[in-house]
Protein backbone atom coordinates (compact mmCIF):
# COMPACT_ATOMS: atom_id res chain seq x y z
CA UNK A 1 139.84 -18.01 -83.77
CA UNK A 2 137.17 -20.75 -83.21
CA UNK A 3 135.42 -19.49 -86.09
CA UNK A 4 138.58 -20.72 -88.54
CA UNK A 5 138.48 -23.77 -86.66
CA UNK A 6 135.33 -24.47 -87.00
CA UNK A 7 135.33 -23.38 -90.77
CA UNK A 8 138.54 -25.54 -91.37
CA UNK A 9 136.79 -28.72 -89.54
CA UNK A 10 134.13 -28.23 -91.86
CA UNK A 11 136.06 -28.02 -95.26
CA UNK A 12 138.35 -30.36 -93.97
CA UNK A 13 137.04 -33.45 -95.55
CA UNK A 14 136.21 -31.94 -98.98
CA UNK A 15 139.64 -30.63 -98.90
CA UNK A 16 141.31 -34.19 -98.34
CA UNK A 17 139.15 -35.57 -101.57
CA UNK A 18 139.81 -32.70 -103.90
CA UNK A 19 143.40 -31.63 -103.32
CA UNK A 20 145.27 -35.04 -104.05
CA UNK A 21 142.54 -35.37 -107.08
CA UNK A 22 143.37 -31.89 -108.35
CA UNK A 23 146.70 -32.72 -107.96
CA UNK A 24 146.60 -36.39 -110.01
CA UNK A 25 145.00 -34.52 -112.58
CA UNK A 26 147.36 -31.45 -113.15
CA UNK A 27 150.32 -34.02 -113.36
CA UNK A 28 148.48 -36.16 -116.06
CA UNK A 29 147.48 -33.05 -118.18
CA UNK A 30 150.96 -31.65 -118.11
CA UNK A 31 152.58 -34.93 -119.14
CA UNK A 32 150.45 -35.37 -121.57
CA UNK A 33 150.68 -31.98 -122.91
CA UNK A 34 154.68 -32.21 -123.05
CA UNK A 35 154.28 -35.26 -124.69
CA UNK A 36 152.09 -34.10 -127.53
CA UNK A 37 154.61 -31.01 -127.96
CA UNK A 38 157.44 -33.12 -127.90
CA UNK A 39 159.08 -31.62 -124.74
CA UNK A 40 159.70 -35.03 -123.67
CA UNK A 41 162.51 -36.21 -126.49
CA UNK A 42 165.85 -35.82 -125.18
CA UNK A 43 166.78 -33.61 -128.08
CA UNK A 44 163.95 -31.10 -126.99
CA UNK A 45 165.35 -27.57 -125.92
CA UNK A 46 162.67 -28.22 -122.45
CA UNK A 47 164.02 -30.93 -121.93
CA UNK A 48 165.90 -30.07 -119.15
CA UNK A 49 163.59 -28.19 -117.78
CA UNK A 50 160.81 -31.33 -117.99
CA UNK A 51 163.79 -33.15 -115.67
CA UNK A 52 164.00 -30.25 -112.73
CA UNK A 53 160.24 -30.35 -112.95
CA UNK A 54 160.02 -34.07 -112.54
CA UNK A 55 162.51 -33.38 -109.80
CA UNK A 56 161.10 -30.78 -107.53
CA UNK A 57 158.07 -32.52 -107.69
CA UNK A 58 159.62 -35.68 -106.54
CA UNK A 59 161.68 -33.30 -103.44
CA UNK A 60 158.22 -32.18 -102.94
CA UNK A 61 155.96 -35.53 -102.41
CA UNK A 62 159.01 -36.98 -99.98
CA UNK A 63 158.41 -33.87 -98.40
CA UNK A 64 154.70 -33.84 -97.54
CA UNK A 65 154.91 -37.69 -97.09
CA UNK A 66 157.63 -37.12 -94.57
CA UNK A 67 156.25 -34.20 -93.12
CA UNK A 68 152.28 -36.79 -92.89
CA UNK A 69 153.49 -39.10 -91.19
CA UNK A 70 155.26 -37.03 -89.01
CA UNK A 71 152.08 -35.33 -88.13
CA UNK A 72 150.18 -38.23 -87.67
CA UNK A 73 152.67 -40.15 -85.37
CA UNK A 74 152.39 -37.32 -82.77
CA UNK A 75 149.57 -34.94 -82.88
CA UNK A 76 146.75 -37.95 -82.22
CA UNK A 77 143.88 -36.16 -80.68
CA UNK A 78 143.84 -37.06 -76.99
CA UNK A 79 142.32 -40.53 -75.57
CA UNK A 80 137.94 -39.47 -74.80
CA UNK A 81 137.56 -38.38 -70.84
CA UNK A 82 135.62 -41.35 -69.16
CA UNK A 83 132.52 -41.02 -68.28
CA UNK A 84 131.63 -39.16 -65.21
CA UNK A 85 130.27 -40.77 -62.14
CA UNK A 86 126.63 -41.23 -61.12
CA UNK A 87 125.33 -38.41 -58.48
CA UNK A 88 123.10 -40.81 -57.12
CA UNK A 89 124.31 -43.80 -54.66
């Protein structure tokens, strides 16, 4: 176990620059694929499908931002132990 700790402290901080990125750039590239194949006029047979994609990915961001904050309002990492006293008088 303290080896995936130690692994996930690691990666940690690549992780929180490239997910959300990855992420921004998926969206983009699928909007602007449906877009240039017309999936996004209302008389589009995908149309509907464009909407319940548009909406479980909105269900999906409330979620993790929910589920963030939550996290970060009470798992804080505990206050540093002072330091110890001198041996000597």
């Amino acid at each position: 176990m303290p080896a995936r700790a130690k692994l996930a402290t690691r990666l940690m901080p690549a992780m929180m620059l490239i997910m959300p990125t990855l992420a921004v750039t998926t969206l983009v590239a699928g909007w602007q694929l449906a877009g240039r194949y017309g999936y996004l006029d209302g008389g589009s047979v995908h149309h509907s499908w464009i909407v319940a994609s548009r909406i479980v990915v909105a269900i999906m961001a409330t979620a993790a931002r929910l589920r963030r904050g939550h996290s970060c309002r009470f798992h804080r990492s505990p206050s540093p132990d002072p330091l110890p006293e001198a041996p000597f008088p």
